[in-house]
N, C-alpha and C. Protein backbone atom coordinates (compact mmCIF):
# COMPACT_ATOMS: atom_id res chain seq x y z
N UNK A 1 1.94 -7.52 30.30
CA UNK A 1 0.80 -8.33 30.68
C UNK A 1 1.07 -9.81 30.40
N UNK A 2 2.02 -9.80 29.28
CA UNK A 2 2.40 -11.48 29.19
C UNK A 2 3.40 -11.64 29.24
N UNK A 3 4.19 -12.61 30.54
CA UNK A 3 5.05 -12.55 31.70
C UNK A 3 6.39 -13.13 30.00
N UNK A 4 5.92 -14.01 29.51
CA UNK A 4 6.94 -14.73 28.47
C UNK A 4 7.99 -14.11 27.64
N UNK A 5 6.79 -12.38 27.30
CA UNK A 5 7.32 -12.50 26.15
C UNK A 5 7.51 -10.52 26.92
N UNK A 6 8.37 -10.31 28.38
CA UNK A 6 8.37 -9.29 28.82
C UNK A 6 9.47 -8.79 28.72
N UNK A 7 10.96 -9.45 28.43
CA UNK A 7 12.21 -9.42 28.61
C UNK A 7 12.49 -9.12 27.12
N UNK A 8 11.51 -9.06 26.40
CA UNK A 8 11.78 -8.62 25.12
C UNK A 8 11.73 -7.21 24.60
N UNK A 9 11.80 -6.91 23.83
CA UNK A 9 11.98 -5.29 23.19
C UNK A 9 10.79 -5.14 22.27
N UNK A 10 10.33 -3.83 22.34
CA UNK A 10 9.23 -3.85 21.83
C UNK A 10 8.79 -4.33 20.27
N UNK A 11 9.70 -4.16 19.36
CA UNK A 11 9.37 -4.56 17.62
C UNK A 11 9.57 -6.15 17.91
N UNK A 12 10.49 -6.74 19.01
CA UNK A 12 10.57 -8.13 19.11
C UNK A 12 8.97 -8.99 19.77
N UNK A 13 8.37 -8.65 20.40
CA UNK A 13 6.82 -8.65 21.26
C UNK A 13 5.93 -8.74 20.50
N UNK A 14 6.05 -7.47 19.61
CA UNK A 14 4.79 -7.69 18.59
C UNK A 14 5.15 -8.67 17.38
N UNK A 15 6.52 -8.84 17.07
CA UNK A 15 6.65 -10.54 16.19
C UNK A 15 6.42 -11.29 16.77
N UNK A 16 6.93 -11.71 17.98
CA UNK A 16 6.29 -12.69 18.70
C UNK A 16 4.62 -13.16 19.04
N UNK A 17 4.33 -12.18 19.60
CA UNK A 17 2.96 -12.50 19.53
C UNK A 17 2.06 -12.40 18.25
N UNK A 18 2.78 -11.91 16.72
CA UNK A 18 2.53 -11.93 15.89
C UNK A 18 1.36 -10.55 15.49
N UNK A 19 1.43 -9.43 16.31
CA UNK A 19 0.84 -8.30 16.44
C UNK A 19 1.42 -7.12 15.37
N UNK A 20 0.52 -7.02 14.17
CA UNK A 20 1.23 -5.60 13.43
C UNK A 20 1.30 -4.67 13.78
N UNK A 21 1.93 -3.43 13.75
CA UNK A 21 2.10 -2.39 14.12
C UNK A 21 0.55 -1.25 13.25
N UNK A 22 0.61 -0.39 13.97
CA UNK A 22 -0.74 0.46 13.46
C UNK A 22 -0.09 1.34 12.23
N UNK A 23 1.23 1.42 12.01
CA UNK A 23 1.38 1.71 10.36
C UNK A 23 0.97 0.48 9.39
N UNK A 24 1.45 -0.98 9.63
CA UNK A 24 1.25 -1.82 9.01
C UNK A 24 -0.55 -1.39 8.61
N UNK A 25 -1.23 -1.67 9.63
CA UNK A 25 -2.70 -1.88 9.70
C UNK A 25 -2.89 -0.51 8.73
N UNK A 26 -2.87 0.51 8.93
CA UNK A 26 -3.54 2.08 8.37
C UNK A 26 -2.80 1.49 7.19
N UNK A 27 -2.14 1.16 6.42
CA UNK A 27 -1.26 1.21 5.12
C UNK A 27 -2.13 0.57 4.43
N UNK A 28 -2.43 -1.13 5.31
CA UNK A 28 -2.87 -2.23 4.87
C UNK A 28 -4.35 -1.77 4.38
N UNK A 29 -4.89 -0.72 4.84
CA UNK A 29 -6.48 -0.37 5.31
C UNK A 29 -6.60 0.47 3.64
N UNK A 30 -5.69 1.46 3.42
CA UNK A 30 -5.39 2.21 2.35
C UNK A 30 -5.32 1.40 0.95
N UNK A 31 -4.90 0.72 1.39
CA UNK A 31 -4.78 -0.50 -0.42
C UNK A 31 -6.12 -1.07 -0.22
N UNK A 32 -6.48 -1.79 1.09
CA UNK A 32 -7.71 -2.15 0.56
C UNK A 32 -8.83 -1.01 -0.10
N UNK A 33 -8.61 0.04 0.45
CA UNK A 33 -9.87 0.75 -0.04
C UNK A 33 -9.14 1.26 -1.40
N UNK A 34 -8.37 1.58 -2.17
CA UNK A 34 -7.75 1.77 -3.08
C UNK A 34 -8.35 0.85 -4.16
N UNK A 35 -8.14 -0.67 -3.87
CA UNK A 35 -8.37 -1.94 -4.85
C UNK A 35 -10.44 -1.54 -4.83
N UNK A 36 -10.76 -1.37 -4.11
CA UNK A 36 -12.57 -1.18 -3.77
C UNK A 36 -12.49 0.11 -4.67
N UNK A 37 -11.96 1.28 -4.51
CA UNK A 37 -12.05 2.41 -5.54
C UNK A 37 -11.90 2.24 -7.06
N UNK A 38 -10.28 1.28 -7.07
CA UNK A 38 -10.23 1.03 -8.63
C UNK A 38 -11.12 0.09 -9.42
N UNK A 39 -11.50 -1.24 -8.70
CA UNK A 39 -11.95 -1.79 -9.27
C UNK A 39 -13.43 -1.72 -9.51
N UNK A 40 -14.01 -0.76 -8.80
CA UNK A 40 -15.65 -0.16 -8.82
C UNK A 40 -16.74 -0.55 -7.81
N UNK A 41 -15.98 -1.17 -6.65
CA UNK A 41 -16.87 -1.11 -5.89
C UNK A 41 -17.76 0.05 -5.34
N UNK A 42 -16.80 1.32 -5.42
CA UNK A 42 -17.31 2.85 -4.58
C UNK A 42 -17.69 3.38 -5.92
N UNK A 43 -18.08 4.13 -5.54
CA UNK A 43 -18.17 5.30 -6.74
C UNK A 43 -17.35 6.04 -6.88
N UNK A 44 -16.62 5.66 -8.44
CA UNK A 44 -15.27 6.89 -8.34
C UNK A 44 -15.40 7.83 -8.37
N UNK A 45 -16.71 9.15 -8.70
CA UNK A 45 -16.79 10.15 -8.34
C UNK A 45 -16.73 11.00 -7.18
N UNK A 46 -16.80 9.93 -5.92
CA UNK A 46 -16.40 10.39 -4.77
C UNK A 46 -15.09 10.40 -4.63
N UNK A 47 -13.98 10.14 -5.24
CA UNK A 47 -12.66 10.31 -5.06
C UNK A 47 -12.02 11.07 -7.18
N UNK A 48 -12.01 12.09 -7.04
CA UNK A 48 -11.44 12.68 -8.44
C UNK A 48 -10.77 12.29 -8.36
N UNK A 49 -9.65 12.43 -7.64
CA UNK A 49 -8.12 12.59 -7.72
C UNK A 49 -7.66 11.18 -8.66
N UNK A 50 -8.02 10.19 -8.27
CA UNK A 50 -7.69 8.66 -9.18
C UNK A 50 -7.64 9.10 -10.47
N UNK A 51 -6.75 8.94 -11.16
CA UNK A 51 -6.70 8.58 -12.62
C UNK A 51 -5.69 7.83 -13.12
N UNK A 52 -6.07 6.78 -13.86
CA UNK A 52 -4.99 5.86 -14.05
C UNK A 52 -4.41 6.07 -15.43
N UNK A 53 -3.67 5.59 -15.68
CA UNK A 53 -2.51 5.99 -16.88
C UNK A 53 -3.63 5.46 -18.28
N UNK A 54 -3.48 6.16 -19.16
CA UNK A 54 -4.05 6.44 -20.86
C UNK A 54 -3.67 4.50 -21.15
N UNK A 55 -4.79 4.00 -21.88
CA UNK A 55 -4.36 2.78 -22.59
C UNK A 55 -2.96 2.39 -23.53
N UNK A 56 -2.33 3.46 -24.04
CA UNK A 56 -1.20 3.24 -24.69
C UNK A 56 -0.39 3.51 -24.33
N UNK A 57 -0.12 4.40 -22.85
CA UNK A 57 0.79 4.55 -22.10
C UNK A 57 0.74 3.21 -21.18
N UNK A 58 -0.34 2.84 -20.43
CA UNK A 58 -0.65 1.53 -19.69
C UNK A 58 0.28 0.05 -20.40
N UNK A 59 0.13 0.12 -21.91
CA UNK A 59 0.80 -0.81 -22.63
C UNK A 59 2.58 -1.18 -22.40
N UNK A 60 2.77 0.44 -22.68
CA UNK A 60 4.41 0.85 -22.24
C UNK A 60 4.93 0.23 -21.04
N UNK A 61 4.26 0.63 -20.15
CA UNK A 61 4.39 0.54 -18.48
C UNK A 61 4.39 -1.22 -18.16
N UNK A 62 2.91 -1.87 -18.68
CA UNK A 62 3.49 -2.76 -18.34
C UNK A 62 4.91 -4.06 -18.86
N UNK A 63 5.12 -3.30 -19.87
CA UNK A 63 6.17 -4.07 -20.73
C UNK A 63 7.64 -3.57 -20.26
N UNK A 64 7.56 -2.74 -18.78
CA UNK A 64 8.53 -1.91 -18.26
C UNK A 64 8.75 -1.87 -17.00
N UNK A 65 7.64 -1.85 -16.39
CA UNK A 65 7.79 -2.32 -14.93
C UNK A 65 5.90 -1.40 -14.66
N UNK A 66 5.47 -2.10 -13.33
CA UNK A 66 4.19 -1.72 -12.89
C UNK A 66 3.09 -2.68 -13.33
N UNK A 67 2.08 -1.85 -12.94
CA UNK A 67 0.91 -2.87 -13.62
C UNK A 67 -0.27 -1.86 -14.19
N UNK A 68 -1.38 -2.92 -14.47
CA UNK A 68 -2.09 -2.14 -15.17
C UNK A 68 -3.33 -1.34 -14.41
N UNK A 69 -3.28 -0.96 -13.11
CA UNK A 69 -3.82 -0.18 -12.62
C UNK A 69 -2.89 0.81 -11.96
N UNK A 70 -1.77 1.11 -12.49
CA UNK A 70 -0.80 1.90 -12.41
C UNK A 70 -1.45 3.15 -12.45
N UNK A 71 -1.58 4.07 -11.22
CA UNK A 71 -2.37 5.39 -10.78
C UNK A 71 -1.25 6.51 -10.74
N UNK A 72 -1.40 7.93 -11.95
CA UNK A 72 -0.80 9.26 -12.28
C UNK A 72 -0.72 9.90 -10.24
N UNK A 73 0.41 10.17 -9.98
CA UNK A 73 0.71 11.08 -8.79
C UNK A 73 0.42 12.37 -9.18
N UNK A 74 -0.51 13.01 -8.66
CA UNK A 74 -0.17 14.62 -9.21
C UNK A 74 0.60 15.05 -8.08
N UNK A 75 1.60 16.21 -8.62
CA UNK A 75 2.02 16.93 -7.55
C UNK A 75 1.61 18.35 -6.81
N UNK A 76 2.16 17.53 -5.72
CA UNK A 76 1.32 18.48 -4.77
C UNK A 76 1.94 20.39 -4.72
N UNK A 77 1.31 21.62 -4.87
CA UNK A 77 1.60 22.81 -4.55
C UNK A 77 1.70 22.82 -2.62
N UNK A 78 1.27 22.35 -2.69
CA UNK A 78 1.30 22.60 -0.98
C UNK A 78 1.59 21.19 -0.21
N UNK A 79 2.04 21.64 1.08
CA UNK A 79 2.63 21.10 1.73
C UNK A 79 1.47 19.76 2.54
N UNK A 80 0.04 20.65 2.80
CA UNK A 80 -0.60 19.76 3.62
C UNK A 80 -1.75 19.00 2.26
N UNK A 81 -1.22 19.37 1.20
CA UNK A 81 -1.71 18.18 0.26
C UNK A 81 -1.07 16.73 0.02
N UNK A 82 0.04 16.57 0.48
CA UNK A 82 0.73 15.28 0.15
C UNK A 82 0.43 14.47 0.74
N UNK A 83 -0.59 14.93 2.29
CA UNK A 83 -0.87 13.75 3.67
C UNK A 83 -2.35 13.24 2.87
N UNK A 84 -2.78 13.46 1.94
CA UNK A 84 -4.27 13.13 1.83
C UNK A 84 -4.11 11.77 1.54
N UNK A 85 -5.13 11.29 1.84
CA UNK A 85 -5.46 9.81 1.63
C UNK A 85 -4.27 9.25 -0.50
N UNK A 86 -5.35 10.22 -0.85
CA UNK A 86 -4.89 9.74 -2.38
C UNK A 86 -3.50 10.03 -2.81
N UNK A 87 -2.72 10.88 -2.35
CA UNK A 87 -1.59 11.12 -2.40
C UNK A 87 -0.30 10.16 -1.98
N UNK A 88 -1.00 10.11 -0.29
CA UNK A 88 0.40 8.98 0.30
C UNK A 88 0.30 7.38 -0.12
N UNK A 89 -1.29 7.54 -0.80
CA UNK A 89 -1.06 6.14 -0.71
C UNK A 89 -0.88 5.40 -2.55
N UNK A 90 -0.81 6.42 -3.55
CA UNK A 90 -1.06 6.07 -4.73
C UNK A 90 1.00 5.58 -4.63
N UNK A 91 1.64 6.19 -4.21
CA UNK A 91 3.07 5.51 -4.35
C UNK A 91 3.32 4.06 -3.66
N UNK A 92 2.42 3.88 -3.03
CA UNK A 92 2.32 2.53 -2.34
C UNK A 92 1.59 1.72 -3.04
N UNK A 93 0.47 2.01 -3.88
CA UNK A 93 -0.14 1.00 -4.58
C UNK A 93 0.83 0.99 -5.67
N UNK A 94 1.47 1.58 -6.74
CA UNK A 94 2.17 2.06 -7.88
C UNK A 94 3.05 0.94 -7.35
N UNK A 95 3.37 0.75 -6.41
CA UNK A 95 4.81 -0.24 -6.19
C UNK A 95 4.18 -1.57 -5.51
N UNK A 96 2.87 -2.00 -5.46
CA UNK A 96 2.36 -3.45 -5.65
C UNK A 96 2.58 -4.26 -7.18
N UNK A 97 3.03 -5.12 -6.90
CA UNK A 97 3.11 -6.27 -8.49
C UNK A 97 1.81 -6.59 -8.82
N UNK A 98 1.69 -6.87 -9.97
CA UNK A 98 1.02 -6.63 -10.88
C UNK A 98 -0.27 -8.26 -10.41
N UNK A 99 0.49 -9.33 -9.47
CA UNK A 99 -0.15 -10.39 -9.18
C UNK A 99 -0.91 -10.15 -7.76
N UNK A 100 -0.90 -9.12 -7.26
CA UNK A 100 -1.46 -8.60 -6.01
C UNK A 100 -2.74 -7.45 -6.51
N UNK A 101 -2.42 -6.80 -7.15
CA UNK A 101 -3.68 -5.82 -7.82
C UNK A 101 -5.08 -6.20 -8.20
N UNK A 102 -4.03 -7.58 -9.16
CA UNK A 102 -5.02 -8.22 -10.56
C UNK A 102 -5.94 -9.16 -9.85
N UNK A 103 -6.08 -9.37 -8.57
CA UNK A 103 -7.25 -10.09 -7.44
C UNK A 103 -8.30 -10.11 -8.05
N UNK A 104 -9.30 -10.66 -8.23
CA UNK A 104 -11.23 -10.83 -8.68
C UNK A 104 -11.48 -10.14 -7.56
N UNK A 105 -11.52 -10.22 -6.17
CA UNK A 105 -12.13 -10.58 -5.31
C UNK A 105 -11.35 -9.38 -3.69
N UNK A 106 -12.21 -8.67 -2.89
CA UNK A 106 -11.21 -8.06 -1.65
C UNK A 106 -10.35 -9.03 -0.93
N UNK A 107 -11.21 -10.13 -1.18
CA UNK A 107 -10.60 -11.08 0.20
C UNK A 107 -9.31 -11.33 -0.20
N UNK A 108 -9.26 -11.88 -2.02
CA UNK A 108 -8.46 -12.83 -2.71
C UNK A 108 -7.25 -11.23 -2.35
N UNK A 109 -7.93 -9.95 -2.64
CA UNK A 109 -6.93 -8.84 -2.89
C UNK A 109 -6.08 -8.71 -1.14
N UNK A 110 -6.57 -8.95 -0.66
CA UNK A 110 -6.41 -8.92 1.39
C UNK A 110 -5.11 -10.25 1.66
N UNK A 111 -5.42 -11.26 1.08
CA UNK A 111 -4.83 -12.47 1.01
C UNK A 111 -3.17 -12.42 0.49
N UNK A 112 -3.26 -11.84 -0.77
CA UNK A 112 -2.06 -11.70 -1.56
C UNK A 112 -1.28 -10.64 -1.04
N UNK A 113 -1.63 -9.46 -0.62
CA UNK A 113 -1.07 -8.58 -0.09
C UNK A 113 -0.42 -8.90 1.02
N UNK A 114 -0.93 -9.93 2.23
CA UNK A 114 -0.28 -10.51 3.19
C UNK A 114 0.74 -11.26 3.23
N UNK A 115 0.43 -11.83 2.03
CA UNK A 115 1.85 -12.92 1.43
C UNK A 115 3.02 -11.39 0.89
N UNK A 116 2.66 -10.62 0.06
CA UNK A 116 3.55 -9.99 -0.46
C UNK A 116 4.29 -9.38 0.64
N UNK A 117 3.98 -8.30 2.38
CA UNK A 117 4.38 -7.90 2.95
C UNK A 117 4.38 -8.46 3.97
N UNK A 118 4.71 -9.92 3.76
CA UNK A 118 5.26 -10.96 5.02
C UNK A 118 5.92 -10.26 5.39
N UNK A 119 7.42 -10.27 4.85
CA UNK A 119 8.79 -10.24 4.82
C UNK A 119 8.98 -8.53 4.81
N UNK A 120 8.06 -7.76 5.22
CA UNK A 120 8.50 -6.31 5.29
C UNK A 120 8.92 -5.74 6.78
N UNK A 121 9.67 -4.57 6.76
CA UNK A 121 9.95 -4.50 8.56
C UNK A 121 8.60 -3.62 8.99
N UNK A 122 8.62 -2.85 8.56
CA UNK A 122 7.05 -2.24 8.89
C UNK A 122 5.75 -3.29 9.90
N UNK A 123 6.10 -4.00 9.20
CA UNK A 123 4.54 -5.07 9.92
C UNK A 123 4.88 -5.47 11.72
N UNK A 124 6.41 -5.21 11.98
CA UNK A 124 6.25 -5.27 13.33
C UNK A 124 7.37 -3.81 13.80
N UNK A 125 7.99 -3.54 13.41
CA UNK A 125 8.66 -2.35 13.27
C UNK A 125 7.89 -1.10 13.32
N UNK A 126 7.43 -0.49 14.37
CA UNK A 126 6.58 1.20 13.48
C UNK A 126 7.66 2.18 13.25
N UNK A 127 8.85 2.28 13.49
CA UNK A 127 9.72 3.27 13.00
C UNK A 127 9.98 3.19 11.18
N UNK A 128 9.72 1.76 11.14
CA UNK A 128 9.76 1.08 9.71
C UNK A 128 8.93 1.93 8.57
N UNK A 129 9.13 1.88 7.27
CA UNK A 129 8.13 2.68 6.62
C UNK A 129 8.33 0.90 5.25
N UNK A 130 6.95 0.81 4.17
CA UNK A 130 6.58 0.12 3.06
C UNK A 130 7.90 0.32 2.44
N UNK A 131 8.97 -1.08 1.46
CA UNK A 131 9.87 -0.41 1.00
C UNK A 131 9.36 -0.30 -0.47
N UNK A 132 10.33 0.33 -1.39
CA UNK A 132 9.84 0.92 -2.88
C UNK A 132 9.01 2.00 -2.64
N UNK A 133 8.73 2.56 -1.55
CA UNK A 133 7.73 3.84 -1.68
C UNK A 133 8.73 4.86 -1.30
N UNK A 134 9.84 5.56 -0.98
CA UNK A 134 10.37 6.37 -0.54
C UNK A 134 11.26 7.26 -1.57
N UNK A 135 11.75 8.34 -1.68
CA UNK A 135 12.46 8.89 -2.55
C UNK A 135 13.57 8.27 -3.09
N UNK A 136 13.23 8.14 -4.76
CA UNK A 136 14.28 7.06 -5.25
C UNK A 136 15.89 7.97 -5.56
N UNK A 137 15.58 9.32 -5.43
CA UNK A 137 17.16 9.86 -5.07
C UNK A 137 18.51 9.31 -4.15
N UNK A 138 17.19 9.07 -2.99
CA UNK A 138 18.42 8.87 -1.96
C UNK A 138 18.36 7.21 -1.55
């Protein structure tokens, strides 16, 4: 539809026109509601699964790497438990710095996050996946 930018390839189109990809967006959508869960906007009783690490373990962690809303993964017995909201996305928050979390504010939390995953391939890439979230084996 736009004659300029037609001779291009598709992950090149959406940088250009500066368009994220719908993993970027659903990922981006997941932290925000994550930062609204932890920090008390919702009611955390509508989501159990959250639990964040014990105060003297929290201490450890951050003198080690993470931050202090560093959220326990449980593992999953089954296969179609790992797609749930709280599952795919607690390894993606777990691997935000500690200056992106610690926001007052959604907007201020929306803001920093954009700066942090400028530079990621995901945001115009959809074959792309968040990096630091993937199996640290391989």
């Amino acid at each position: 539809m736009i004659p300029d930018v037609a001779h291009l390839k598709y992950p090149e189109r959406r940088k250009n026109l500066k368009l994220p990809t719908l993993v970027y967006r659903r990922t981006r959508g997941a932290m925000i509601e994550m930062f609204k869960l932890i920090t008390g906007k919702y009611d955390i009783k509508c989501m159990p699964g959250l639990k964040l690490y014990s105060a003297d373990v929290a201490v450890e962690i951050r003198e080690t790497r993470g931050h202090r809303y560093r959220l326990k993964q449980r593992h999953c017995t089954y296969n179609i438990r790992q797609h749930y909201f709280i599952n795919r996305s607690i390894p993606i928050w777990n691997g935000l710095p500690d200056s992106v979390v610690s926001a007052g504010t959604a907007n201020v939390f929306k803001s920093r996050l954009d700066k942090f995953w400028l530079n990621q391939d995901f945001l115009y890439n959809y074959m792309a996946q968040p990096e630091g979230t993937g199996s640290r084996s391989t």
